[in-house]
Protein backbone atom coordinates (compact mmCIF):
# COMPACT_ATOMS: atom_id res chain seq x y z
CA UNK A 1 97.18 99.65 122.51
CA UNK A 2 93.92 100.43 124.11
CA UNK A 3 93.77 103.32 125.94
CA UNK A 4 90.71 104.50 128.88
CA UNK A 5 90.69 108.40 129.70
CA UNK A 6 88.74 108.91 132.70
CA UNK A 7 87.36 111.67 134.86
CA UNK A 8 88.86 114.75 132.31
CA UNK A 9 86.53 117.92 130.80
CA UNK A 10 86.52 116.91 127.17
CA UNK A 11 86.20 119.79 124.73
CA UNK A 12 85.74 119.43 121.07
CA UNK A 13 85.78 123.09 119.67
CA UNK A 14 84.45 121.34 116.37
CA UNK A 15 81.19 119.78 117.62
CA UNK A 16 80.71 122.31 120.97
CA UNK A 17 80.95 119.48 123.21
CA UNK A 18 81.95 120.52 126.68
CA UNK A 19 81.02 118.09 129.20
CA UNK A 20 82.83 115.58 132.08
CA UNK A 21 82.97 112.03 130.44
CA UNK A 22 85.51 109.08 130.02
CA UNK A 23 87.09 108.28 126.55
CA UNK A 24 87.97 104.73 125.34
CA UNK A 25 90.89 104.17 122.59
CA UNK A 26 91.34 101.19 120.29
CA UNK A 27 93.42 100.19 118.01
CA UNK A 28 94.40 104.16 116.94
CA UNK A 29 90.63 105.48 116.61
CA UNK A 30 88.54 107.00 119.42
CA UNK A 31 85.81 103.98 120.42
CA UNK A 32 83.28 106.12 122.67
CA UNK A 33 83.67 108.87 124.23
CA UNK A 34 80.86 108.88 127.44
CA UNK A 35 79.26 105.39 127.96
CA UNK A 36 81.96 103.47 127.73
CA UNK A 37 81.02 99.04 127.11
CA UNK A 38 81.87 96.90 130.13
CA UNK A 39 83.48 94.49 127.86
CA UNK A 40 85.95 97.32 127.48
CA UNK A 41 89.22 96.42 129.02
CA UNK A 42 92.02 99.10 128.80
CA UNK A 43 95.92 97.95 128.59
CA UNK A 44 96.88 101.74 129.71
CA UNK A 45 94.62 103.90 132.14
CA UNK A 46 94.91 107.70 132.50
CA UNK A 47 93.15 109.63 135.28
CA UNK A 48 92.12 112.82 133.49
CA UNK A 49 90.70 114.15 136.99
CA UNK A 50 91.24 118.35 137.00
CA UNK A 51 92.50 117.66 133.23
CA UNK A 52 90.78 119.32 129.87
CA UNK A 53 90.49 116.51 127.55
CA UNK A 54 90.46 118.29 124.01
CA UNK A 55 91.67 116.87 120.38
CA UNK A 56 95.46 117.33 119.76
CA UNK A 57 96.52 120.67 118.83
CA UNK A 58 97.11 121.10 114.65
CA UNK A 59 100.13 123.52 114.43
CA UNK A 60 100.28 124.74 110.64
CA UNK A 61 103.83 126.04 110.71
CA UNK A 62 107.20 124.87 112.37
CA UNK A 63 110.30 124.12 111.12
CA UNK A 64 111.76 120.80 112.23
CA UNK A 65 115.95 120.88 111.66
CA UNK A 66 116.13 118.29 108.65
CA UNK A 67 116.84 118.24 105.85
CA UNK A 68 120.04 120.70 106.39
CA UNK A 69 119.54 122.00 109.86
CA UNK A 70 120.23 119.06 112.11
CA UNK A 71 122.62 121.66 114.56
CA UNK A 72 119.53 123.83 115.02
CA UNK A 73 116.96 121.19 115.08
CA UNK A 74 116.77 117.37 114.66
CA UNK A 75 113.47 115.60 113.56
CA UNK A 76 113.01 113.37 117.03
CA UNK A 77 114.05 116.34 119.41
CA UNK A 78 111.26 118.93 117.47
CA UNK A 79 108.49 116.26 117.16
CA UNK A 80 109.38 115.12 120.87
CA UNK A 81 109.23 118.75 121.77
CA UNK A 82 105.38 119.19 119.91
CA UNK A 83 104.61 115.92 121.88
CA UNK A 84 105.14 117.64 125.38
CA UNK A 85 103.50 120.52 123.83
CA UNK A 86 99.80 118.37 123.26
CA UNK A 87 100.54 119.11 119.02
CA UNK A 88 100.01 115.79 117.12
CA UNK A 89 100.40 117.33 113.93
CA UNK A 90 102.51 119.55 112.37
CA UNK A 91 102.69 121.22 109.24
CA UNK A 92 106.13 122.10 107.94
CA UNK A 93 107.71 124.67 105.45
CA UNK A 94 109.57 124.16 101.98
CA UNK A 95 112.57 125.44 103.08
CA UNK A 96 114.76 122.91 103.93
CA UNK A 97 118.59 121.91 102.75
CA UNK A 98 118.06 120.24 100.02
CA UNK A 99 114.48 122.03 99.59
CA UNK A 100 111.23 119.97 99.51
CA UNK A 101 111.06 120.20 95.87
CA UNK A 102 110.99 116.90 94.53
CA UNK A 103 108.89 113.63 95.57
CA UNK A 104 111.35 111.61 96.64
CA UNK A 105 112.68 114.49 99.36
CA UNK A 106 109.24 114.34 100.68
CA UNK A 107 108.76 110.51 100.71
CA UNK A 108 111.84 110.62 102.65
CA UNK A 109 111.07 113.25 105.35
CA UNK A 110 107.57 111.43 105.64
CA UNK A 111 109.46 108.34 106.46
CA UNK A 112 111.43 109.63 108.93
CA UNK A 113 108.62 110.81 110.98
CA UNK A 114 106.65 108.07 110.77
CA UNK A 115 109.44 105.84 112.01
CA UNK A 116 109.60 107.95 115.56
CA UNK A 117 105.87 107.49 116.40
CA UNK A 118 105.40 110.85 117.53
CA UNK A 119 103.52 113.85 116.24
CA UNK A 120 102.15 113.96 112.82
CA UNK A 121 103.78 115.70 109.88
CA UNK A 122 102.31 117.15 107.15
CA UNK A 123 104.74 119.15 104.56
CA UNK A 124 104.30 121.65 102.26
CA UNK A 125 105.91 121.37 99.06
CA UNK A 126 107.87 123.60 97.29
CA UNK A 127 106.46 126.43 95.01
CA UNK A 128 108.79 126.54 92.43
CA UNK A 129 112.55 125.12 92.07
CA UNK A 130 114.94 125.71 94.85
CA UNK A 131 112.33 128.22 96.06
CA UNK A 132 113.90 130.56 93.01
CA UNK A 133 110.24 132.23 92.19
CA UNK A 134 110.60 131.28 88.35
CA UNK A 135 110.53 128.01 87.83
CA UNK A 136 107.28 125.75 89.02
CA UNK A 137 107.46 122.32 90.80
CA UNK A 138 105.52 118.90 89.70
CA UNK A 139 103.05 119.90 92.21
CA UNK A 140 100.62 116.89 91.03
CA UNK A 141 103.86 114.36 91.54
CA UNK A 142 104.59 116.40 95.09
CA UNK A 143 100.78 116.12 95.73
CA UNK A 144 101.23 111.91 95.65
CA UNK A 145 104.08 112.24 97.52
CA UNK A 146 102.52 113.74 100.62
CA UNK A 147 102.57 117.02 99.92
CA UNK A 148 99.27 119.27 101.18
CA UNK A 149 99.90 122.05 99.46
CA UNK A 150 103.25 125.00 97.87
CA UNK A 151 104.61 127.50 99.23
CA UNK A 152 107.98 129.97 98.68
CA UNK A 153 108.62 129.85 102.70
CA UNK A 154 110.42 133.11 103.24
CA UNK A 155 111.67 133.47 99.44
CA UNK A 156 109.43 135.96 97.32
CA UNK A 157 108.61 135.18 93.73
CA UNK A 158 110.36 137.04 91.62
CA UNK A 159 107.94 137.94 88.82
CA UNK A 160 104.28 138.35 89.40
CA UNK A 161 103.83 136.13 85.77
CA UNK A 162 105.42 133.35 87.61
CA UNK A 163 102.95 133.62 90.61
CA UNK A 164 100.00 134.26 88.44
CA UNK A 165 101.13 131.01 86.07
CA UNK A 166 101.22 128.60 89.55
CA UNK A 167 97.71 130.43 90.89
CA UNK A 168 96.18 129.32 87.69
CA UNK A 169 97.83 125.78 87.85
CA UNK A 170 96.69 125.21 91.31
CA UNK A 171 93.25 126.14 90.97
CA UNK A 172 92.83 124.04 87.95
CA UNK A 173 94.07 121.18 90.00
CA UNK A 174 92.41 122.17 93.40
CA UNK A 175 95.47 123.06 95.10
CA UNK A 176 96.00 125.61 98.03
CA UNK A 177 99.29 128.10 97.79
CA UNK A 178 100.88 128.84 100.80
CA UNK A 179 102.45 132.49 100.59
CA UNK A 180 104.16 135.11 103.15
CA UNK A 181 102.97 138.21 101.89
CA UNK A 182 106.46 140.29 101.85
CA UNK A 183 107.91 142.28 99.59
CA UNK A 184 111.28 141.12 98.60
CA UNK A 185 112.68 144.48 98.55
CA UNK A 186 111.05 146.36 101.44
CA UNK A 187 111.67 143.37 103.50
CA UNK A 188 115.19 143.26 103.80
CA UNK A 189 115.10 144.89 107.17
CA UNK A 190 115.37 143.79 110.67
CA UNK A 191 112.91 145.65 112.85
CA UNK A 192 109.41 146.74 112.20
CA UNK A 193 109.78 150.34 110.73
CA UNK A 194 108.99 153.03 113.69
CA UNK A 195 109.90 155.20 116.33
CA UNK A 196 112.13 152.16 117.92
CA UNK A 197 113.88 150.97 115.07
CA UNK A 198 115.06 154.39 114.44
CA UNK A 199 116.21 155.17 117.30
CA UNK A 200 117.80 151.77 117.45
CA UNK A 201 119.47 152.25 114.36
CA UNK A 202 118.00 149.11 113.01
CA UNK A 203 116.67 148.74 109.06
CA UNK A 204 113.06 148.73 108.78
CA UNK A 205 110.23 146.57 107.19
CA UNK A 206 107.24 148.87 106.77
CA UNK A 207 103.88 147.82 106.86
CA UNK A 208 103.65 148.42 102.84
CA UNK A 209 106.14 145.60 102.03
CA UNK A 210 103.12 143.21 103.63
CA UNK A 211 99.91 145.51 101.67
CA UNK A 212 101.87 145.80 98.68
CA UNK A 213 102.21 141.74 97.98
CA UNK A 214 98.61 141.13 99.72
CA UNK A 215 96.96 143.26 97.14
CA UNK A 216 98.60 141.44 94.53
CA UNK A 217 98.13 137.94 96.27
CA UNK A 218 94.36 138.99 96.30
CA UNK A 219 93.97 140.53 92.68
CA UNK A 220 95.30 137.36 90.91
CA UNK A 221 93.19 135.47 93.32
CA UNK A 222 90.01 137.07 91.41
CA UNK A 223 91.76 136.78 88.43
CA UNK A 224 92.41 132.73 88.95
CA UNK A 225 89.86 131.53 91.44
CA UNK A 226 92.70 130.37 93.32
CA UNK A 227 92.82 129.17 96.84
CA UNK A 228 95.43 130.96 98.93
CA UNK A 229 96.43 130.39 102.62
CA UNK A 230 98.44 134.14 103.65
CA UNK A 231 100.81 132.96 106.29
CA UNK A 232 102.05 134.99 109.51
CA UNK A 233 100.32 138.38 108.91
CA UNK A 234 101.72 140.93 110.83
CA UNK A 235 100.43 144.46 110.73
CA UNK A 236 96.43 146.00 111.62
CA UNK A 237 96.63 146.71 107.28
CA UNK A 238 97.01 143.23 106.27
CA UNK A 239 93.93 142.18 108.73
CA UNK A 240 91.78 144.71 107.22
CA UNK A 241 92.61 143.75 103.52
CA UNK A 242 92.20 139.88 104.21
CA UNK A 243 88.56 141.06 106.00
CA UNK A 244 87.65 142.61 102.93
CA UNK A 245 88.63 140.12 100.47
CA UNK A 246 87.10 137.08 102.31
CA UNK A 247 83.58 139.52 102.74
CA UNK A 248 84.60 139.72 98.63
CA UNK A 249 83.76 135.82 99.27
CA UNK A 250 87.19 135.17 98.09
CA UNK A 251 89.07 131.49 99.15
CA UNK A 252 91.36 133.54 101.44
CA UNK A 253 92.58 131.77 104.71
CA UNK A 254 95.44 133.26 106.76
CA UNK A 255 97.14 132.55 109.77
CA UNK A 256 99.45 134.87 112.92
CA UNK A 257 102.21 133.30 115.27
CA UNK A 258 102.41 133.40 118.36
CA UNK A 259 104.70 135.81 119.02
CA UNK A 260 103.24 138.83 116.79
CA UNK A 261 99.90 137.91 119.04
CA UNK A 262 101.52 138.48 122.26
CA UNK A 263 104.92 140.71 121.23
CA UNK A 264 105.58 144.06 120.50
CA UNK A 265 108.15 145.89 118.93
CA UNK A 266 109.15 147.47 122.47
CA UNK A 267 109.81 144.06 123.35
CA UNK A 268 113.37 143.89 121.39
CA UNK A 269 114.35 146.27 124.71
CA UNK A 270 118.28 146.72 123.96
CA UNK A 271 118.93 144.54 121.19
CA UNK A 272 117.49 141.53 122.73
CA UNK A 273 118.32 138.67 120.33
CA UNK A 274 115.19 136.43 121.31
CA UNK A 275 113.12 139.18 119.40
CA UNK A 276 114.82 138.70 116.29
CA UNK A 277 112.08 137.80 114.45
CA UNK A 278 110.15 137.25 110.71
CA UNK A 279 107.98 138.50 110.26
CA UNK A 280 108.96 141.91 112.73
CA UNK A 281 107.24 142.21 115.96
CA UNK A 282 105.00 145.78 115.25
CA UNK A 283 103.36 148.28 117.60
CA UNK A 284 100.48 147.72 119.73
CA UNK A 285 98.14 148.89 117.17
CA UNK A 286 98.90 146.01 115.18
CA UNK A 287 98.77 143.35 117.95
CA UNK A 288 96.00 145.16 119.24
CA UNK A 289 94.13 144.00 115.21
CA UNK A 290 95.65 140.97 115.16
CA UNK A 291 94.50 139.84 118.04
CA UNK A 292 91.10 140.95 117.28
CA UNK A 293 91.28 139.30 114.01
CA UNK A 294 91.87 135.84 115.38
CA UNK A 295 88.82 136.44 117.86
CA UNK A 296 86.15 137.25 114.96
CA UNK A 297 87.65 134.77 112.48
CA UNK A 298 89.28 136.94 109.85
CA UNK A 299 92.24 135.44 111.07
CA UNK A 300 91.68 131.86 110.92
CA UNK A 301 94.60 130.05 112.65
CA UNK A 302 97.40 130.27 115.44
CA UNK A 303 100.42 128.85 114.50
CA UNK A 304 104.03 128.62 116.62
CA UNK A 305 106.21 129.42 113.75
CA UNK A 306 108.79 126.97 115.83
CA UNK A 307 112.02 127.83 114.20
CA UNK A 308 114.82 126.50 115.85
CA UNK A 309 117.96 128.70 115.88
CA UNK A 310 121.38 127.74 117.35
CA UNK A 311 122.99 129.22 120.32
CA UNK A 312 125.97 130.75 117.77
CA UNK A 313 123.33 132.64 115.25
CA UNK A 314 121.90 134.21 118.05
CA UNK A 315 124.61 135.33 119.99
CA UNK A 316 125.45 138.09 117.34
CA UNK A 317 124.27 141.71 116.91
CA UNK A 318 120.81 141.98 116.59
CA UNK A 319 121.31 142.82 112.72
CA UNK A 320 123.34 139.86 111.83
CA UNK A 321 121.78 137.28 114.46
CA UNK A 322 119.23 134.78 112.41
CA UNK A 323 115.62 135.31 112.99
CA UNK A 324 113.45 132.76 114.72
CA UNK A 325 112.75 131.01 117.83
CA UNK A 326 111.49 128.08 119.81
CA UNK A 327 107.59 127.68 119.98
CA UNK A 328 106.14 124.34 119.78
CA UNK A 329 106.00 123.32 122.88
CA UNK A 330 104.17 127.27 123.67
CA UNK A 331 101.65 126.98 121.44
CA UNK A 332 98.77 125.70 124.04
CA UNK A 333 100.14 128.16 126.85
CA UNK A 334 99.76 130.71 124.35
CA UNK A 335 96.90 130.38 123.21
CA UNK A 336 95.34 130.09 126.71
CA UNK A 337 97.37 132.86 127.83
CA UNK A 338 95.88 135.18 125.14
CA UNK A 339 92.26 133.87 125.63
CA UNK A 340 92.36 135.10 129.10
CA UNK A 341 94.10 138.28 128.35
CA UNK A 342 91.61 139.33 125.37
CA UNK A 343 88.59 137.46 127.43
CA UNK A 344 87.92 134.88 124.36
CA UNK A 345 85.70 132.06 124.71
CA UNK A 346 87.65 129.23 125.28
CA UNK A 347 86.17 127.04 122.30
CA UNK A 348 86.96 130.07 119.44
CA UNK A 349 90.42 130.26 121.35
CA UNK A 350 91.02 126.21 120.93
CA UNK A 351 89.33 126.27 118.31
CA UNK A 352 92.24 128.04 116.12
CA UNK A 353 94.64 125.18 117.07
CA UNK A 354 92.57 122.60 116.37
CA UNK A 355 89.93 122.19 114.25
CA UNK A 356 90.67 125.45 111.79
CA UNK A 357 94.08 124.31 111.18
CA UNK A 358 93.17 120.57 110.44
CA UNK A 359 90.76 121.98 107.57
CA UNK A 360 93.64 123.26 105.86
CA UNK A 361 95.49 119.94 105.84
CA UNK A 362 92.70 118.58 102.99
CA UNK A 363 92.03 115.06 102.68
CA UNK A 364 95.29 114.22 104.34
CA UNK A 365 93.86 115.88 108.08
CA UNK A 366 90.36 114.09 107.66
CA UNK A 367 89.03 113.70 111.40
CA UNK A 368 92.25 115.67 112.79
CA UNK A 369 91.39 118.20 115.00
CA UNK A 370 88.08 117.14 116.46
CA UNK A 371 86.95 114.44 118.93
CA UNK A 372 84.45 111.59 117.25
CA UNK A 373 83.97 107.84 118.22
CA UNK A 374 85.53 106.16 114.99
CA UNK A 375 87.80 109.23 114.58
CA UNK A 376 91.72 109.57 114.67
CA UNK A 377 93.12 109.01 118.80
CA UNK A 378 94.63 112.73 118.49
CA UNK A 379 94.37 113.67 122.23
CA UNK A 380 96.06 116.25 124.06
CA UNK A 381 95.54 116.19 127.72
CA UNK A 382 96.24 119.24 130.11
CA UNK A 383 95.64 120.93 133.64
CA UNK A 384 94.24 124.58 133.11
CA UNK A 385 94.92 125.22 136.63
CA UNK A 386 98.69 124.90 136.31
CA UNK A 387 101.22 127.42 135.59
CA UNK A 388 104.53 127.10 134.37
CA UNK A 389 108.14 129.44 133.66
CA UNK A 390 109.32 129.54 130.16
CA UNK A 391 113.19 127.96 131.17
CA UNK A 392 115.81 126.07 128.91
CA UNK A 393 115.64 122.95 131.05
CA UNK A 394 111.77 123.12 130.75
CA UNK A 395 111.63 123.16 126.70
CA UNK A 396 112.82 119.74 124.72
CA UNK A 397 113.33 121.71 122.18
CA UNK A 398 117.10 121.32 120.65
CA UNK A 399 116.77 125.46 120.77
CA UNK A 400 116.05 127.47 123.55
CA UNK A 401 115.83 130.51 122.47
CA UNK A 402 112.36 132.52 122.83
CA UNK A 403 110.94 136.20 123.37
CA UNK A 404 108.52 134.00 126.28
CA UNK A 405 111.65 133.79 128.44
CA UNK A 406 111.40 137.74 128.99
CA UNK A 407 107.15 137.98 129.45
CA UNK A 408 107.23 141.61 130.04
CA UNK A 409 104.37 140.91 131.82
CA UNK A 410 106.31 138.63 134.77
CA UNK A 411 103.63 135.85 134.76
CA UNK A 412 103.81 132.50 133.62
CA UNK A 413 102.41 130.10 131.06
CA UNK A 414 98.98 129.21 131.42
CA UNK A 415 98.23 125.54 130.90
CA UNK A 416 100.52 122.26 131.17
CA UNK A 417 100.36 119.18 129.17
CA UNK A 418 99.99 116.08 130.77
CA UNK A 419 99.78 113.89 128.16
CA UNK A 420 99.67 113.34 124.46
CA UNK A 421 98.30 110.49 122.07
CA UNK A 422 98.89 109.93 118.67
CA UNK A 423 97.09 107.55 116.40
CA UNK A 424 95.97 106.03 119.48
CA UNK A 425 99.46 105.97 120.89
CA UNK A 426 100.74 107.47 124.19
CA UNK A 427 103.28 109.35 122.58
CA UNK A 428 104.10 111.56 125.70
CA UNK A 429 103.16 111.47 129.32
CA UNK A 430 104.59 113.74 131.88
């Protein structure tokens, strides 16, 4: 398919282009973006007219329904959802049913994808066996398999040994580790520890069950030289430790969802179900420093943390309902929505969907997240200048649960997708 883009705003957050020009696709790879050859002839025109033109959003965490959750999630209804949401690739957690810990579940889960033409998918392989914190995987198999780097999900390790044993593995082999920093005991709660969750009557996760594991996460980092990516930090603490270890000039990368940027702990109201979420949604102060974090580059990424959750689990009290929600398709509104709200410049704010993500995919994510003639056809198209309200009919999502359905704030989503190519394929056009 060859594809002409005409008359959109195209942004590239990795080169600092920002300028009105046309873009021709061929055969899966950007062709020219500007002065586009005469001899040219498109077999599918868009008019990009009042449209930004920018490369297709990278999200670096969201859970996709298979293996083992197909009644929460199924592969073509999450990867049509990141479609609609202008993500063409996605990077997905261990922890699946059977769990991502040998090649051949990989190979398989690859396969799948690739067969529905939609957004790419990138997994993350499993730390060590069935995610049990003892023993370690055949990362350098799971590597060949697809694999672009380990992590333990939502499972701690058990013994620090065992952590300190794969750090040392992976930076032998050049290898990034993927790890929530949460204590295992401390973390057993619901609710962020506070003033609400106490008068809620709801189990707490203080802020020390994320310090305590980031201080060890960073320690053995010195001690290794390994390369660690800290996923979905949460509290003002954990920004302020990962400052100080990457001006250390330690390999440190970390990431924040969505929903701790824009969320607070108030926003669980009376037991509101949507706001069941891991990690916790904390107090102001710590959205306040996260969402400063993400605008200096301490924090380096914005991820969804898509997590599809069935009507059933949710419809239970807020202790007992499972923790997660629908994002994918929110991940551009969001991060436009915060831009404006924390008065970012719009290239750091795409920027952290984009480009910073797709340097975390390795090898595997060369020319993802940028905009370059000979480059990858990742496109995401979308009108800035259109709003839009957070429904169940409006997400294609198999879950429709999310804490953007209450915005405390009564507006709407900033931003709406138009259209989405992948490989140089219109995977989605509204």
């Amino acid at each position: 398919m060859s594809i002409l883009i005409q008359n959109g705003q195209v942004i590239d957050p990795a080169s600092g282009l920002n300028q009105r020009a046309d873009v021709a696709i061929h055969k899966g790879s950007i062709l020219a973006i500007g002065q586009i050859n005469a001899d040219f002839k498109p077999t599918h025109t868009i008019d990009a007219t009042g449209c930004v033109v920018m490369p297709g959003l990278v999200d670096a965490c969201a859970r996709l329904g298979e293996p083992g959750h197909e009644h929460e999630g199924m592969l073509d209804s999450e990867l049509a959802a990141a479609v609609a949401g202008g993500v063409t690739s996605v990077v997905c957690p261990p922890d699946t049913q059977p769990v991502l810990d040998e090649p051949g579940l990989v190979e398989m889960l690859q396969f799948r994808a690739a067969r529905l033409q939609l957004s790419r998918v990138f997994p993350l392989g499993a730390l060590t066996r069935g995610l049990d914190g003892e023993a370690l995987t055949p990362m350098a198999e799971l590597t060949q398999a697809g694999c672009i780097g380990f992590s333990q999900a939502e499972h701690s390790m058990t013994h620090n040994q065992a952590l300190q044993r794969a750090m040392q593995y992976a930076a032998t082999y050049g290898y990034c580790i993927w790890l929530r920093a949460q204590d295992a005991a401390l973390g057993k709660g619901v609710a962020a520890s506070g003033p609400l969750a106490t008068r809620l009557g709801l189990s707490g996760v203080p802020v020390a069950a994320e310090t305590i594991v980031l201080h060890t996460i960073i320690d053995l980092m010195r001690a290794t030289g390994a390369r660690v990516h800290v996923c979905r930090l949460s509290s003002a603490a954990g920004v302020e430790l990962v400052r100080q270890a990457k001006a250390e000039g330690l390999a440190i990368s970390c990431d924040v969802s969505i929903h701790n940027l824009h969320f607070t702990d108030t926003d669980m109201g009376y037991f509101d179900t949507r706001a069941r979420l891991t990690p916790p949604l904390r107090q102001q102060r710590d959205r306040e420093a996260l969402s400063a974090g993400l605008a200096d580059g301490t924090i380096d990424v914005l991820v969804s943390d898509h997590t599809p959750v069935e009507g059933d689990a949710k419809a239970l009290p807020f202790a007992q309902a499972e923790a997660g929600a629908t994002a994918l398709e929110l991940l551009l509104s969001a991060t436009l929505k915060w831009a404006a709200q924390s008065q970012v410049d719009l290239m750091r704010a795409l920027q952290v969907v984009t480009s910073a993500p797709a340097a975390l995919l390795g090898t595997r994510g060369q020319g993802l997240g940028t905009l370059s003639a000979g480059g990858p056809a990742d496109i995401c198209i979308y009108k800035p200048d259109t709003s839009w309200a957070v429904t169940a009919d409006a997400l294609r999502s198999q879950s429709k649960h999310t804490p953007f359905a209450f915005d405390m704030s009564g507006s709407q989503m900033l931003g709406q997708v138009q259209a989405t190519v992948v490989a140089g394929r219109l995977a989605f056009q509204r």
